[in-house]
C-alpha atoms as a PDB file:
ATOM      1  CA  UNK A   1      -6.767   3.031 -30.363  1.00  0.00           C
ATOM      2  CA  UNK A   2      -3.233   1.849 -30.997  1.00  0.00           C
ATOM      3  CA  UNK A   3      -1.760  -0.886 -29.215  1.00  0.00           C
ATOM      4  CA  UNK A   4       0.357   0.919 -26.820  1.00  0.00           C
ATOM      5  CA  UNK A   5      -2.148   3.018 -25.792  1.00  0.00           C
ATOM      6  CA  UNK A   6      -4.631   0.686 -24.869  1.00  0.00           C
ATOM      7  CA  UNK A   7      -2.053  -1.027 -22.777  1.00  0.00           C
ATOM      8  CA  UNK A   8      -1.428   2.608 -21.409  1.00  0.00           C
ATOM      9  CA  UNK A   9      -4.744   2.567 -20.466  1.00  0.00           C
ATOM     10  CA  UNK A  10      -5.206  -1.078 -19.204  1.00  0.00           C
ATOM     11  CA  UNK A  11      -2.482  -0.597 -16.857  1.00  0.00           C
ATOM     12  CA  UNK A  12      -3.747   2.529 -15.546  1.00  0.00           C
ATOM     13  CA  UNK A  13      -6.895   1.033 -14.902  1.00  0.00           C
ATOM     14  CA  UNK A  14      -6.136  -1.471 -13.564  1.00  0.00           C
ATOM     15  CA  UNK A  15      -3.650  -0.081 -11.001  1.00  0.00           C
ATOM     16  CA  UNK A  16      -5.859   2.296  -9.643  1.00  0.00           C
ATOM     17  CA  UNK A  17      -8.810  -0.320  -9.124  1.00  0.00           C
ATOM     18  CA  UNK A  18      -6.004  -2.255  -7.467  1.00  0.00           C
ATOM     19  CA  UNK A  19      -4.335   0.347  -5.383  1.00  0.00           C
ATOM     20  CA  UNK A  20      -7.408   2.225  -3.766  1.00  0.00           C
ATOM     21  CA  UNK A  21      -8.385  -0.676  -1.555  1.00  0.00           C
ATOM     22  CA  UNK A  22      -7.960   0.160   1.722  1.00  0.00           C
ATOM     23  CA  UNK A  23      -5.043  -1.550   2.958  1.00  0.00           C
ATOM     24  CA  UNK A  24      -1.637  -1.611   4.877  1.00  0.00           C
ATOM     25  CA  UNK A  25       0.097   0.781   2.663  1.00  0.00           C
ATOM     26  CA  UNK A  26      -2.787   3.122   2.252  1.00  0.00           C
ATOM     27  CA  UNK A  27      -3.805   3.641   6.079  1.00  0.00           C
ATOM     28  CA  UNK A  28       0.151   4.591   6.862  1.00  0.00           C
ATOM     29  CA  UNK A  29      -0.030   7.413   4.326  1.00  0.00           C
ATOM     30  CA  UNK A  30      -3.383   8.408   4.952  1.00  0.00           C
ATOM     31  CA  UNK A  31      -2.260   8.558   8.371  1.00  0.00           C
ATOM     32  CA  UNK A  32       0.934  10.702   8.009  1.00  0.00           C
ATOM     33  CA  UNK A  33      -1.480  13.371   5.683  1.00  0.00           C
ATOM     34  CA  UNK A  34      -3.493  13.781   8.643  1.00  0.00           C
ATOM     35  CA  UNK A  35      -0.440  14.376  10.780  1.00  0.00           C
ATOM     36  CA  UNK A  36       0.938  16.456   8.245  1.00  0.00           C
ATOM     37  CA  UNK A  37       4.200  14.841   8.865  1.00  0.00           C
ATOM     38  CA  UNK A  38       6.747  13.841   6.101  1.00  0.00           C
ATOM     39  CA  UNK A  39       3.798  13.586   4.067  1.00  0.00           C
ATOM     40  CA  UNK A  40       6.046  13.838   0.544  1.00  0.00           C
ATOM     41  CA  UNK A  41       8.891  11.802   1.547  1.00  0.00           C
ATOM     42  CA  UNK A  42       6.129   9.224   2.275  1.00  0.00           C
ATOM     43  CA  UNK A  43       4.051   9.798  -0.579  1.00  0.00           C
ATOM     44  CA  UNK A  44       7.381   9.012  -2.824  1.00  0.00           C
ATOM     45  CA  UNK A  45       8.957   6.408  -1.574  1.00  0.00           C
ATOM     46  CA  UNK A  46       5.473   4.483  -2.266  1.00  0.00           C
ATOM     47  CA  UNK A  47       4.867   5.852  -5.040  1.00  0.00           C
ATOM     48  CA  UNK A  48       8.824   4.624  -6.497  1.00  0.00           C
ATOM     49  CA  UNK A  49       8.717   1.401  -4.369  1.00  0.00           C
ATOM     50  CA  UNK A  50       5.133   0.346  -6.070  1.00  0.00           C
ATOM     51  CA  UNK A  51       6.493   2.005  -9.758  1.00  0.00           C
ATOM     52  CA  UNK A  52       9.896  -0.745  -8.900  1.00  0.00           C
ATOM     53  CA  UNK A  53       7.358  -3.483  -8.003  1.00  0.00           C
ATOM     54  CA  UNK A  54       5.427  -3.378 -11.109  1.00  0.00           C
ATOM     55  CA  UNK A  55       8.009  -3.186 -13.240  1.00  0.00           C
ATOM     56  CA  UNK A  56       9.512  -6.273 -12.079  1.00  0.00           C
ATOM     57  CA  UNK A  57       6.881  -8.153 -12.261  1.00  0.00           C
ATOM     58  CA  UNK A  58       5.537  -6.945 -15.639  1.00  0.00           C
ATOM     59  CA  UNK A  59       8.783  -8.218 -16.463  1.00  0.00           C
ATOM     60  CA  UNK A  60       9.361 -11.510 -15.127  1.00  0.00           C
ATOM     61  CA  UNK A  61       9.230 -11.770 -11.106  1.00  0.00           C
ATOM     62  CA  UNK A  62       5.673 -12.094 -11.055  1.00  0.00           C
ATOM     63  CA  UNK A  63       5.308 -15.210 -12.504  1.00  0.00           C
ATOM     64  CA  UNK A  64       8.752 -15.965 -10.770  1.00  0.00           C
ATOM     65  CA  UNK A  65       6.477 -15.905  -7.200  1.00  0.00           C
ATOM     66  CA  UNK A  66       3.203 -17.447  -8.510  1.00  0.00           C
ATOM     67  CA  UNK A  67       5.082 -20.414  -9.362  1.00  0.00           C
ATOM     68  CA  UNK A  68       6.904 -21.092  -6.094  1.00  0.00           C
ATOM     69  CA  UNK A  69       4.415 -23.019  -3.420  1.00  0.00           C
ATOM     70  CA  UNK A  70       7.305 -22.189  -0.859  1.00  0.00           C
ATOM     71  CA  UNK A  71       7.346 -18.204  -1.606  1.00  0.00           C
ATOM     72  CA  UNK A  72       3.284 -18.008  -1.539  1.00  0.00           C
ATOM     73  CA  UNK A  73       3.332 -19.595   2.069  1.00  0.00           C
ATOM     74  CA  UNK A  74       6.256 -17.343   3.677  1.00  0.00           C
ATOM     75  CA  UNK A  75       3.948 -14.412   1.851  1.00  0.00           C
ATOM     76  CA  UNK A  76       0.905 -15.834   3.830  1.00  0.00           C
ATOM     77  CA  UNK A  77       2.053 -16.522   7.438  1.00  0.00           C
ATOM     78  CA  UNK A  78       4.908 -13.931   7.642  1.00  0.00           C
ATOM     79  CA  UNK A  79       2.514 -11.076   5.898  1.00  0.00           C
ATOM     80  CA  UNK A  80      -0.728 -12.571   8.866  1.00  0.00           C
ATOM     81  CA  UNK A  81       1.967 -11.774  11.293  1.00  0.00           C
ATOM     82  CA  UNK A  82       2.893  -8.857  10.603  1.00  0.00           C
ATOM     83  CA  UNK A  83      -0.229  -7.222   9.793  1.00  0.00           C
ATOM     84  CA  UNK A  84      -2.212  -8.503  12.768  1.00  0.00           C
ATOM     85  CA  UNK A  85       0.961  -6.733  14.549  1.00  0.00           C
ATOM     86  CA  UNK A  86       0.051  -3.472  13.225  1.00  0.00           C
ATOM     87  CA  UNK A  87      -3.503  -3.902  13.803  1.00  0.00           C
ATOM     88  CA  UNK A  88      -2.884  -4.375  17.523  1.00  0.00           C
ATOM     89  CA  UNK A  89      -0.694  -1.476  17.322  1.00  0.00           C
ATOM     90  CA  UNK A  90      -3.420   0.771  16.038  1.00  0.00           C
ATOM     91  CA  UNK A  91      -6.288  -0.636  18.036  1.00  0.00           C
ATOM     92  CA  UNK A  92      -3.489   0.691  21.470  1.00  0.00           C
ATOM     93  CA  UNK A  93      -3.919   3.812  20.156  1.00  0.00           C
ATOM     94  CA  UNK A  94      -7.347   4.047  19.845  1.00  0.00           C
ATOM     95  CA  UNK A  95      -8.006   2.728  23.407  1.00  0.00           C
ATOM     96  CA  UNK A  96      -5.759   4.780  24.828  1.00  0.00           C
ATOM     97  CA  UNK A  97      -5.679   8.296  23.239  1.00  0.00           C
ATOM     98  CA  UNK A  98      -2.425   9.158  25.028  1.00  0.00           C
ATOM     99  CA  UNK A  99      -0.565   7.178  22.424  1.00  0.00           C
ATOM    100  CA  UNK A 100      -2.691   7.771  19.567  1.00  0.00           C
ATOM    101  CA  UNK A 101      -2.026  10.549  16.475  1.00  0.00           C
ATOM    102  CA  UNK A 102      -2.765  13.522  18.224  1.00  0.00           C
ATOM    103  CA  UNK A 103      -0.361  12.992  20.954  1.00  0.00           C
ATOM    104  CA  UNK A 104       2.676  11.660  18.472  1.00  0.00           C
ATOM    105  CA  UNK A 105       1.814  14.307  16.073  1.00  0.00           C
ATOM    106  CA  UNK A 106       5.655  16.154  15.130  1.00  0.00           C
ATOM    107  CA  UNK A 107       7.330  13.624  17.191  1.00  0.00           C
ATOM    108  CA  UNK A 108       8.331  11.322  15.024  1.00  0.00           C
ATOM    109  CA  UNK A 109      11.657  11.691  12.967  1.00  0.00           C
ATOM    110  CA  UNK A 110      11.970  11.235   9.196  1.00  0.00           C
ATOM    111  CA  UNK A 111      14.372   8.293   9.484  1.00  0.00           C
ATOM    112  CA  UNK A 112      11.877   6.683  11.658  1.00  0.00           C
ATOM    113  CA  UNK A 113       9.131   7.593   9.230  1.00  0.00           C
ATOM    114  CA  UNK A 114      10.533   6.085   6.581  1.00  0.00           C
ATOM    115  CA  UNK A 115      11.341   2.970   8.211  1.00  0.00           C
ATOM    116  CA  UNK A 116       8.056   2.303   8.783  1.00  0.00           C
ATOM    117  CA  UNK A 117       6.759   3.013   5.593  1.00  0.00           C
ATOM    118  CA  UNK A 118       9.650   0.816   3.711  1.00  0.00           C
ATOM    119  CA  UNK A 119       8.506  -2.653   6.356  1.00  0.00           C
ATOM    120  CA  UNK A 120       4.932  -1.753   5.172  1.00  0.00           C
ATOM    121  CA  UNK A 121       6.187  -1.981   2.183  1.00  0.00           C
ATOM    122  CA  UNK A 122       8.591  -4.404   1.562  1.00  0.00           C
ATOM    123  CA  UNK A 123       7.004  -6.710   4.565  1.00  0.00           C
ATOM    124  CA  UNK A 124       3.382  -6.308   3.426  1.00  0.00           C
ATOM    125  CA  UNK A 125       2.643  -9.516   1.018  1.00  0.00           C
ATOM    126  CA  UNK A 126      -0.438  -7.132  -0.257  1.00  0.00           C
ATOM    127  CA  UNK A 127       1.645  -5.038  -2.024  1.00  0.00           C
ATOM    128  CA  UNK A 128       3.580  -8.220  -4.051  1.00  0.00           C
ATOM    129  CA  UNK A 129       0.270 -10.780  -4.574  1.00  0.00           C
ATOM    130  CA  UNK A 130      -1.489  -7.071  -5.589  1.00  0.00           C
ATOM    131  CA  UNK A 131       1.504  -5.264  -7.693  1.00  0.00           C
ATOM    132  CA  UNK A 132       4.089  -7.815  -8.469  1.00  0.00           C
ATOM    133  CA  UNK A 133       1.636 -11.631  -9.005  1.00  0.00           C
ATOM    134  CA  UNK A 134      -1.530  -9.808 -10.313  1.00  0.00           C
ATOM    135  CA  UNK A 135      -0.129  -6.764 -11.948  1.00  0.00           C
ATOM    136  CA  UNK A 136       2.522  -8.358 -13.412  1.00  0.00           C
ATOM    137  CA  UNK A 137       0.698 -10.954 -14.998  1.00  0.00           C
ATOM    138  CA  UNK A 138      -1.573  -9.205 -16.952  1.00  0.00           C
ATOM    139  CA  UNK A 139       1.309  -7.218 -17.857  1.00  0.00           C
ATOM    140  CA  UNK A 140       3.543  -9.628 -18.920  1.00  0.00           C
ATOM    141  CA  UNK A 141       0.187 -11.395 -21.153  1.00  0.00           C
ATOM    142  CA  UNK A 142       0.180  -7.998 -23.265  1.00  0.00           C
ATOM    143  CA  UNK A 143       2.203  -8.399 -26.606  1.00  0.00           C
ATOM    144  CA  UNK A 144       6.105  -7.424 -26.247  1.00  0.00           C
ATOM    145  CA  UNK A 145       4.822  -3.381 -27.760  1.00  0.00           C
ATOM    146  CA  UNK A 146       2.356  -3.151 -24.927  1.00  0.00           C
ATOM    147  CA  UNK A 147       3.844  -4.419 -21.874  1.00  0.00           C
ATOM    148  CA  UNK A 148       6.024  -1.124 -21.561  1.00  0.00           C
ATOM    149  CA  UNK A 149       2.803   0.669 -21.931  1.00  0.00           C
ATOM    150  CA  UNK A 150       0.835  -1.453 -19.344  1.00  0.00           C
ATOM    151  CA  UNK A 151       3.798  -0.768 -16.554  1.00  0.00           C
ATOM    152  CA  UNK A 152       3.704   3.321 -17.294  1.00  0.00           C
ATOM    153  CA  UNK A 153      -0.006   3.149 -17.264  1.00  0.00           C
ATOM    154  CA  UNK A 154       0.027   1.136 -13.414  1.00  0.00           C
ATOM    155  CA  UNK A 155       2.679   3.321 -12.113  1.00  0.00           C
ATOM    156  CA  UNK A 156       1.118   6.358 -13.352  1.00  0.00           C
ATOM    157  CA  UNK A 157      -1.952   5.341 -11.453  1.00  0.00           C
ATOM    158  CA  UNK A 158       0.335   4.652  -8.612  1.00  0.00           C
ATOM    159  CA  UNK A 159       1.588   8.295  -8.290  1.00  0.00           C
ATOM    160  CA  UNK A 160      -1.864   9.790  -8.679  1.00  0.00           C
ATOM    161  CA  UNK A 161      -3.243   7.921  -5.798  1.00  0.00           C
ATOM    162  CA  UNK A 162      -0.406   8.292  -3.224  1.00  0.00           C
ATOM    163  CA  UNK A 163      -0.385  12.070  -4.077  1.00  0.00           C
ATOM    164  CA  UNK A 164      -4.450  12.414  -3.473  1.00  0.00           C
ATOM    165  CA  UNK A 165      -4.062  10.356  -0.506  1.00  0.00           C
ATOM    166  CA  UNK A 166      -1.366  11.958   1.218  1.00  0.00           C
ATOM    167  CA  UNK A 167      -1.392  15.824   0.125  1.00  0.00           C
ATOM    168  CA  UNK A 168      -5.294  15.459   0.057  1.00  0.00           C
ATOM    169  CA  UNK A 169      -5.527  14.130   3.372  1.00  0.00           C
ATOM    170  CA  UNK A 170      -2.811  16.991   4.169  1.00  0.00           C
ATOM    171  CA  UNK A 171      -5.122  19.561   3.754  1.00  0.00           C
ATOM    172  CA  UNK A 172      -7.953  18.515   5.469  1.00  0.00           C
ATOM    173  CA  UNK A 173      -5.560  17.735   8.716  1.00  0.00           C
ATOM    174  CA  UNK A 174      -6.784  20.813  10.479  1.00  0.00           C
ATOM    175  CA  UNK A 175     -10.489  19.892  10.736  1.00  0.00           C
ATOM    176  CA  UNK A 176      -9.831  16.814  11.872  1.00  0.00           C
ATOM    177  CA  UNK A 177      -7.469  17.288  15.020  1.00  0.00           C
ATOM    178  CA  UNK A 178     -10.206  16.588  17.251  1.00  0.00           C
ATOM    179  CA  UNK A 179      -9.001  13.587  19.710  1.00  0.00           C
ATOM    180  CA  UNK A 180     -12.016  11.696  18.901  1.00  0.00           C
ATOM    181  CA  UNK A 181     -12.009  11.434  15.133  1.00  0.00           C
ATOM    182  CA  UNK A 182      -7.876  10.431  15.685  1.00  0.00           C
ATOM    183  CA  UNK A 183      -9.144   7.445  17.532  1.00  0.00           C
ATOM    184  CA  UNK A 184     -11.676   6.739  15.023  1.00  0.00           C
ATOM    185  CA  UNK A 185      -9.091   6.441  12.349  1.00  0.00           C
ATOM    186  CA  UNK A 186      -7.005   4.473  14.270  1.00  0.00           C
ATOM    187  CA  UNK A 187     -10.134   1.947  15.253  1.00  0.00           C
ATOM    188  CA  UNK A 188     -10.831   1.899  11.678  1.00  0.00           C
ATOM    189  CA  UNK A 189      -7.398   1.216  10.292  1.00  0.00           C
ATOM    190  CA  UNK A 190      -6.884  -1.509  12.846  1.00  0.00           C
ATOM    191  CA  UNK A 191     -10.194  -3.410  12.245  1.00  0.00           C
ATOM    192  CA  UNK A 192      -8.820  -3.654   8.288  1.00  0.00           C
ATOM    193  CA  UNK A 193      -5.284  -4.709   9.595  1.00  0.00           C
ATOM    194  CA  UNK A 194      -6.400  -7.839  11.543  1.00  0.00           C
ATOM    195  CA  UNK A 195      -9.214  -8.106   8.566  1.00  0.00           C
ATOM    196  CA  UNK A 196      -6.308  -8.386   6.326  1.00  0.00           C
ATOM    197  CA  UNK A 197      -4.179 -10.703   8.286  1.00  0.00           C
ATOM    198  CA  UNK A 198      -7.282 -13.089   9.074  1.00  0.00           C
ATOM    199  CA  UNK A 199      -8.036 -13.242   5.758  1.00  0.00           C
ATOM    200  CA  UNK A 200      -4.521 -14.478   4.929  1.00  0.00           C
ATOM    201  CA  UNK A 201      -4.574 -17.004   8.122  1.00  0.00           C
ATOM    202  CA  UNK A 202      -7.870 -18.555   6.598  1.00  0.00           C
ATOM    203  CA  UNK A 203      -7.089 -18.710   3.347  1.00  0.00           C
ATOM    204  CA  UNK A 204      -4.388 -19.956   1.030  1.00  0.00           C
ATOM    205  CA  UNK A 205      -2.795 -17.624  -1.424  1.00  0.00           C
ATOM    206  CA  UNK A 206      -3.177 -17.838  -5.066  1.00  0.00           C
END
């Protein structure tokens, strides 16, 4: 196998075992396939803001943000805050089904979609310590002919997953629109939030 295409493969792999964690990112598009609402707007603005991300820091900005002490801890306690915000936000809806999916399902505008999915985004330190520290560092280790290979192969993965998730999720949307299995996705995606933001409180970055 050549050199680029090893890379190719490298980064694919390793984006996708990356990027299917269940996290931040994940639950809002899972959530908006369900709803059936703006589901490819969603789907590409992740799919372009992770495909940015990597790129950057295959090509210097992850190593950029490993270095700095200062960056890692604004990362840590602004990212804890932020998530554990969103998990209270989802665990509202799940305790009170008047707010929950269901009930908001068409409501929401695109601008408003987007919004959120841009702060969960561009606010959610996940998505740099995952796709701009980690990704980018094994990138930019690959010899100079690879490390454009490596950053296709990640973003390729990148666009595979957000497509399944959102579009797959789509069509299963129907099935689901019972109350009860809206709250249960809601429970679920806020016991991972505050999971997520705990586990940043606790524990230093790096």
């Amino acid at each position: 196998m050549s050199l680029p295409s090893a890379a190719l493969m490298q980064g694919w792999l390793t984006g996708a075992g990356l990027i299917v964690a269940i996290g931040a990112q994940n639950a809002l598009v899972l959530r908006q396939g369900l709803m059936r609402q703006h589901v490819a707007p969603v789907v590409m603005v992740c799919a372009l803001s992770d495909m940015l991300l990597i790129w950057l820091g295959v090509f210097g900005l992850g190593r950029l943000i490993a270095a700095s002490p200062l960056l890692m801890e604004v990362f840590r306690w602004g990212g804890a805050l932020f998530l554990l915000a969103y998990s209270l936000t989802a665990a509202r809806r799940a305790l009170w089904p008047k707010a929950g999916l269901q009930a908001q399902a068409g409501s929401a505008s695109l601008t408003a979609v987007l919004s959120s999915t841009l702060a969960m985004t561009y606010l959610n330190p996940h998505v740099y310590l995952d796709t701009v520290v980690l990704l980018g560092t094994l990138g930019a280790q690959q010899p100079a002919a690879g490390q454009t290979a490596f950053a296709v192969g990640a973003s390729v993965a990148s666009w595979m997953w957000f497509s399944l998730l959102g579009f797959g999720a789509a069509a299963v949307a129907v099935p689901l629109r019972r109350p009860a299995v809206w709250r249960s996705i809601d429970a679920v995606i806020a016991l991972v939030m505050a999971w997520l933001g705990l586990q940043l409180l606790l524990r230093p970055l790096g």
